[in-house]
C-alpha atoms as a PDB file:
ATOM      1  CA  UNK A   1      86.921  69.036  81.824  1.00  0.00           C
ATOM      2  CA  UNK A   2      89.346  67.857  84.962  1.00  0.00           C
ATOM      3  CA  UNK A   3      89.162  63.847  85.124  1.00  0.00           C
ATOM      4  CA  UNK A   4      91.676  64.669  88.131  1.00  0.00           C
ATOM      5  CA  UNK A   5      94.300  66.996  89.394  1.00  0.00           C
ATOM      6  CA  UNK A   6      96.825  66.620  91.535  1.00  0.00           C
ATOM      7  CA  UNK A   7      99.988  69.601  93.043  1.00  0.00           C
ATOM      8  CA  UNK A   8     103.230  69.579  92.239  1.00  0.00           C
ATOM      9  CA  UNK A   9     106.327  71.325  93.870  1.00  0.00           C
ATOM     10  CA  UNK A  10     109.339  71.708  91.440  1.00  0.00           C
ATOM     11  CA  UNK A  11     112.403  74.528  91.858  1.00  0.00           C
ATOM     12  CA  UNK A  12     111.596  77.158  89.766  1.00  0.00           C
ATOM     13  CA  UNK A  13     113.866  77.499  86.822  1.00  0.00           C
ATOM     14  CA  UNK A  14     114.711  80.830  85.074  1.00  0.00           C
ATOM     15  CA  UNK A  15     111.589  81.197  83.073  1.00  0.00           C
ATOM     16  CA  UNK A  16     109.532  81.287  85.694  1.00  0.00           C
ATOM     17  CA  UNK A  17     111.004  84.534  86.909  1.00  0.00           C
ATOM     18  CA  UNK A  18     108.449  87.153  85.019  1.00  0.00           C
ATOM     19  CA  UNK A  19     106.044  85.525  87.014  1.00  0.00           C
ATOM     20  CA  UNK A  20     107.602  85.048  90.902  1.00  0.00           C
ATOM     21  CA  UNK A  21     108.507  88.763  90.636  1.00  0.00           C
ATOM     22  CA  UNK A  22     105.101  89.419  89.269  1.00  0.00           C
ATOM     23  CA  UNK A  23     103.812  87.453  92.531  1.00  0.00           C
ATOM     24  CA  UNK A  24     106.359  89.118  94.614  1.00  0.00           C
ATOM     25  CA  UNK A  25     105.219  92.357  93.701  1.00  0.00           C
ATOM     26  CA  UNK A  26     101.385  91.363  94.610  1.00  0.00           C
ATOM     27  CA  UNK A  27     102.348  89.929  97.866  1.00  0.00           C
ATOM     28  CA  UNK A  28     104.148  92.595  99.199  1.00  0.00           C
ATOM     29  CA  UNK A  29     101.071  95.079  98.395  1.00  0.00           C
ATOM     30  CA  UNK A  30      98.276  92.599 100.200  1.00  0.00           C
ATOM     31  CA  UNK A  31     100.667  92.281 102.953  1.00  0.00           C
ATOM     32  CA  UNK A  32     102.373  95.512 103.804  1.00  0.00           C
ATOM     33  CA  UNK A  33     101.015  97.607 101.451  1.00  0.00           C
ATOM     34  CA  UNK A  34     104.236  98.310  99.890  1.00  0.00           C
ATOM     35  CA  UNK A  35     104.608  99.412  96.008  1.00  0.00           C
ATOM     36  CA  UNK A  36     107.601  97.181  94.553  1.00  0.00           C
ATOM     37  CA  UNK A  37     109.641  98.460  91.647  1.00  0.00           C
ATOM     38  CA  UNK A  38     109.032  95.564  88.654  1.00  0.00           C
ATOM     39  CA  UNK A  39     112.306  95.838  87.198  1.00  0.00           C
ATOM     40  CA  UNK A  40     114.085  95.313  90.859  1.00  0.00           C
ATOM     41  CA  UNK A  41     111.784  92.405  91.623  1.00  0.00           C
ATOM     42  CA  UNK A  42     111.905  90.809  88.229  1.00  0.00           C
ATOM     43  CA  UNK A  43     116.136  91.204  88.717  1.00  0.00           C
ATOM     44  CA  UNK A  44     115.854  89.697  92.503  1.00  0.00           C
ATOM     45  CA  UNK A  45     114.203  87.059  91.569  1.00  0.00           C
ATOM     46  CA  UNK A  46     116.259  86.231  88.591  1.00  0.00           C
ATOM     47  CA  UNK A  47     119.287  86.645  90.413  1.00  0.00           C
ATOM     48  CA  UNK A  48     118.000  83.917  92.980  1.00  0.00           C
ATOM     49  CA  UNK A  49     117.000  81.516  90.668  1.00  0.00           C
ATOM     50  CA  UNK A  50     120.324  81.735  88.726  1.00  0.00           C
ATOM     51  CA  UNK A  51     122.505  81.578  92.379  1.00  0.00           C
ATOM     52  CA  UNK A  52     121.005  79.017  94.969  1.00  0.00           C
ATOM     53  CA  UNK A  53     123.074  80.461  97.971  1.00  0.00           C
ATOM     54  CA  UNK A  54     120.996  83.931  97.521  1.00  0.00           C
ATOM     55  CA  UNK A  55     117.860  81.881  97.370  1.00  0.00           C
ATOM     56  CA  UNK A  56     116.025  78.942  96.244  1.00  0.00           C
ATOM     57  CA  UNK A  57     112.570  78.804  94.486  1.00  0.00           C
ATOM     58  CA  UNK A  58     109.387  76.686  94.918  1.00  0.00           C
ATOM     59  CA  UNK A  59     106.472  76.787  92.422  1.00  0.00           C
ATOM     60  CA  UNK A  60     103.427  74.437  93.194  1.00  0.00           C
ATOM     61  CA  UNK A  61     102.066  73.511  90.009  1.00  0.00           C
ATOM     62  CA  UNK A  62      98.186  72.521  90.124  1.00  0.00           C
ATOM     63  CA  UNK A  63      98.420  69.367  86.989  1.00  0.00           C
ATOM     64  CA  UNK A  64      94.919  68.170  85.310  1.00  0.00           C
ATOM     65  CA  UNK A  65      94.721  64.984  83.225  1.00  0.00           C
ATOM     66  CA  UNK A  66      92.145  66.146  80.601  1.00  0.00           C
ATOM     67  CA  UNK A  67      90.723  62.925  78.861  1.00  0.00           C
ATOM     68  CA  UNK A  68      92.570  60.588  80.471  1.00  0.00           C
ATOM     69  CA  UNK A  69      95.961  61.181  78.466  1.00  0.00           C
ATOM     70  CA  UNK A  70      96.690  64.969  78.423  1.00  0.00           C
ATOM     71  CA  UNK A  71      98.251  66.966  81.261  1.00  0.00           C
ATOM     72  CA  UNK A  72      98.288  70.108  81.626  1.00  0.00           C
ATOM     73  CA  UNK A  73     100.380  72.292  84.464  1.00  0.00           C
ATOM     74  CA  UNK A  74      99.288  75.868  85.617  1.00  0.00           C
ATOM     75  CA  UNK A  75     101.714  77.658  88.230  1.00  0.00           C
ATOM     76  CA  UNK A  76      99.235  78.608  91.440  1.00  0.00           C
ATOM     77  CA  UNK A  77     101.917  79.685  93.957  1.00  0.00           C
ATOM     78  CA  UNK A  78     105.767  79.928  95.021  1.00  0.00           C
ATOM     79  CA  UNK A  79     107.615  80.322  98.061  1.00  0.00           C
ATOM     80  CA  UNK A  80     111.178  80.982  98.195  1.00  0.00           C
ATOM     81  CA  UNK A  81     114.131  79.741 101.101  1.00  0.00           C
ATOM     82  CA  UNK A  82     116.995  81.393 102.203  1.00  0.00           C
ATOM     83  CA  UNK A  83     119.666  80.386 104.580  1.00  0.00           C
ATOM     84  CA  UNK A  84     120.869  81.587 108.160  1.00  0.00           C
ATOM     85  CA  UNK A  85     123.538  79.687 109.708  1.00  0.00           C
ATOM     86  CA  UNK A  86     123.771  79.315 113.392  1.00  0.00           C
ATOM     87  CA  UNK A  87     126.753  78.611 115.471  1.00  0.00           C
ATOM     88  CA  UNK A  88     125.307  78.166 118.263  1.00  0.00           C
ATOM     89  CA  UNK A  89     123.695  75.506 117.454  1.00  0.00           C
ATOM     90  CA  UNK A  90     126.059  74.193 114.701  1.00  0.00           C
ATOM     91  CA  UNK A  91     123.675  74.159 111.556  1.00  0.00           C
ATOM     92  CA  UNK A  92     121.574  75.530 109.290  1.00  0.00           C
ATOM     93  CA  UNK A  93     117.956  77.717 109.451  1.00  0.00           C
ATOM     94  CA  UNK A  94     115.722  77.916 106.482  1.00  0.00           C
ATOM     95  CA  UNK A  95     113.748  80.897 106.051  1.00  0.00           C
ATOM     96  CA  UNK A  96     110.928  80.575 104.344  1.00  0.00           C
ATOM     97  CA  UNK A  97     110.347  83.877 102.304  1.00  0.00           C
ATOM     98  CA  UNK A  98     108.169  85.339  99.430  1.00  0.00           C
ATOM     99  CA  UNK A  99     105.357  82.966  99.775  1.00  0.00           C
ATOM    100  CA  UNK A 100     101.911  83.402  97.397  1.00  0.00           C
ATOM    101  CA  UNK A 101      99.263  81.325  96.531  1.00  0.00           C
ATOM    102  CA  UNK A 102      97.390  82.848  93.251  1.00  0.00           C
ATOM    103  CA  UNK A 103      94.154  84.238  95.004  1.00  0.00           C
ATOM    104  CA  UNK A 104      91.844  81.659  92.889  1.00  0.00           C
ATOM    105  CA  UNK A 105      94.205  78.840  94.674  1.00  0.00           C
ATOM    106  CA  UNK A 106      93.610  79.573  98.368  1.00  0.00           C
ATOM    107  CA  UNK A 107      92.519  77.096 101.196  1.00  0.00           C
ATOM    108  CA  UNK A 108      92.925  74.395  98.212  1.00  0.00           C
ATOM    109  CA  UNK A 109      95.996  73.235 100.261  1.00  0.00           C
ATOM    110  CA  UNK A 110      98.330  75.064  97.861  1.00  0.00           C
ATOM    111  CA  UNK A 111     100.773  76.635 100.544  1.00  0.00           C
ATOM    112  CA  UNK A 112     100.260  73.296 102.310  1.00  0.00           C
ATOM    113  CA  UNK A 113     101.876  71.245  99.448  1.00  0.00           C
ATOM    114  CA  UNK A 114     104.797  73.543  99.462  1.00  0.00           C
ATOM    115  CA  UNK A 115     105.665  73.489 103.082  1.00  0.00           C
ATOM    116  CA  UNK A 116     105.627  70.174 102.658  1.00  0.00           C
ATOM    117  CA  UNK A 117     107.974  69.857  99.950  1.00  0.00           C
ATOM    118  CA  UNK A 118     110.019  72.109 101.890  1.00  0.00           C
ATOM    119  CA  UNK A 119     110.169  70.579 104.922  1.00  0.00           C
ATOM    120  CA  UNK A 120     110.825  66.989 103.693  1.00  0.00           C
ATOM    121  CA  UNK A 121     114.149  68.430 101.919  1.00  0.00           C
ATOM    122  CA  UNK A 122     115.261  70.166 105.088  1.00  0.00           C
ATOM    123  CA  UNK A 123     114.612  66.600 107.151  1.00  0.00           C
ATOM    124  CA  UNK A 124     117.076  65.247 104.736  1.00  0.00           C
ATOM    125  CA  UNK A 125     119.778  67.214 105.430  1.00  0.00           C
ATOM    126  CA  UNK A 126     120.954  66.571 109.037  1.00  0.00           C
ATOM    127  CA  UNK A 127     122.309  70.054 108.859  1.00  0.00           C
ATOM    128  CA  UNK A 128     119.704  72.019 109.083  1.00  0.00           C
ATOM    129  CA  UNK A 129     117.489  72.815 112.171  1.00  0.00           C
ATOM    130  CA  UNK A 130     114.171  73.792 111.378  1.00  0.00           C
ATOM    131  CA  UNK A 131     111.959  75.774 109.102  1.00  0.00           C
ATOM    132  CA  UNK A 132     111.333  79.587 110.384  1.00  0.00           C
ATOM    133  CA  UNK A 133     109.505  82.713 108.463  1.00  0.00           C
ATOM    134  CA  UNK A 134     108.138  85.829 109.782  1.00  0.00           C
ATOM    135  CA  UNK A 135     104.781  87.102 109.367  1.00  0.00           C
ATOM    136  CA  UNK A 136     103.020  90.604 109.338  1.00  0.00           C
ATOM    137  CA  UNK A 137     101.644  90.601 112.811  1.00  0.00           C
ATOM    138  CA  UNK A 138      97.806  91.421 112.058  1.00  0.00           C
ATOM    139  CA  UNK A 139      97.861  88.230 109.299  1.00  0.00           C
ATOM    140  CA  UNK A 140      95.625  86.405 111.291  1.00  0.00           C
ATOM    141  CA  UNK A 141      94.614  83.681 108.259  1.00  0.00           C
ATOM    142  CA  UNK A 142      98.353  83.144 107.706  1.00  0.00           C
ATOM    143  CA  UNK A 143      99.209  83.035 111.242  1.00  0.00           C
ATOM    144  CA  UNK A 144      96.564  79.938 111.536  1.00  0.00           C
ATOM    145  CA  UNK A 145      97.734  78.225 108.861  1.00  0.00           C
ATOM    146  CA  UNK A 146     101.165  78.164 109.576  1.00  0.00           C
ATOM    147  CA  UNK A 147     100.165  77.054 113.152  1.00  0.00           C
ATOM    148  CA  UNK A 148      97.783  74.285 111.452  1.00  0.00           C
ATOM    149  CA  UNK A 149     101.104  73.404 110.043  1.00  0.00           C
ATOM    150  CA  UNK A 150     103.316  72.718 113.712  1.00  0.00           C
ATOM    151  CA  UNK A 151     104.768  76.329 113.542  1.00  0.00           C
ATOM    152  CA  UNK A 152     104.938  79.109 116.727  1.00  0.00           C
ATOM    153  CA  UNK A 153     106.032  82.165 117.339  1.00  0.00           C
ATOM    154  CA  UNK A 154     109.212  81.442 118.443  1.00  0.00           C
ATOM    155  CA  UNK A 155     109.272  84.180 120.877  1.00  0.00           C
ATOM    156  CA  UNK A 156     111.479  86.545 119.020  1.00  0.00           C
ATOM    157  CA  UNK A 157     110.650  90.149 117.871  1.00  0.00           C
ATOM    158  CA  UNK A 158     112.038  90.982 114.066  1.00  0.00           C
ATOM    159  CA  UNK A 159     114.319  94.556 114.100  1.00  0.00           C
ATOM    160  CA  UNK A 160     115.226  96.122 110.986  1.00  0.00           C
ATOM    161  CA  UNK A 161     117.565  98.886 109.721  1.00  0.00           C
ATOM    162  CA  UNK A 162     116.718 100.059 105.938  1.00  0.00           C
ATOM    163  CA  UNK A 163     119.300 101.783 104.073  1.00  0.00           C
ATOM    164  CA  UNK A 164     117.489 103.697 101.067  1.00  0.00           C
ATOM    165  CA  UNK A 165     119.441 102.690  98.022  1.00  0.00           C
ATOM    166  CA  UNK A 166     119.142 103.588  94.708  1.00  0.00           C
END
């Protein structure tokens, strides 16, 4: 029984990776129905973990004190940030990227608490300009809560050249 609970937002470390991919994997299917390969993801994410300037990872952690002494931490979801330097304007974008909230953790501010993790860092570094993502354009729950959250489209349409690799 949950005396109280509270979210935490740490950097993910490398054992967290079987699950990020794992999340990774799920997110691109609800979102753009795409089919991941496992072993890729699980390798992408590990590689981003280990090397900060390919990525860096978020888990939110929901913690319960269970009889007043004991707590206990289950990861409920994960975003990840990358980097885009501008020179026009002298400074640093974060991307947010590869966000997912465990589907029993949704609208229980989960995605909330790591934005704002997130954006508190990138305040502290007078660097860096803002926060941006992208966003499948029919996502009309994720496009309201990232406006709930002071985002908007910022006008620009997302092009993409895909090289199959193998």
């Amino acid at each position: 029984m949950n005396d109280a609970s509270a979210l935490r937002v740490r950097p993910a470390v490398t054992d967290d990776a079987p699950l990020l991919a794992r999340w990774a994997a799920d997110m691109a299917w609800e979102t753009e129905h795409k089919r991941l390969d496992p072993d890729t993801v699980l390798r992408g994410v590990a590689a981003g973990i280990a090397d900060p300037l390919k990525a860096r990872y978020f888990v939110a952690v929901r913690e319960a004190v269970l009889g007043g002494r004991e707590t206990v931490g289950q990861a409920v979801g994960m975003l990840m940030l990358t980097t885009e330097w501008s020179d026009w304007r002298n400074g640093w974008w974060w991307w947010i990227q590869s966000v997912h909230v465990d589907p029993g953790h949704r609208r229980q501010g989960v995605f909330r608490g790591l934005y704002r993790h997130v954006r508190e860092a990138a305040l502290a570094e007078p660097d860096v300009l803002g926060l941006r993502l992208y966003v499948e354009q029919d996502n009309e729950a994720a496009l309201r809560t990232y406006a709930a959250l002071g985002m908007h489209d910022a006008g620009y349409r997302l092009l993409a050249e895909a090289f199959e690799r193998t």
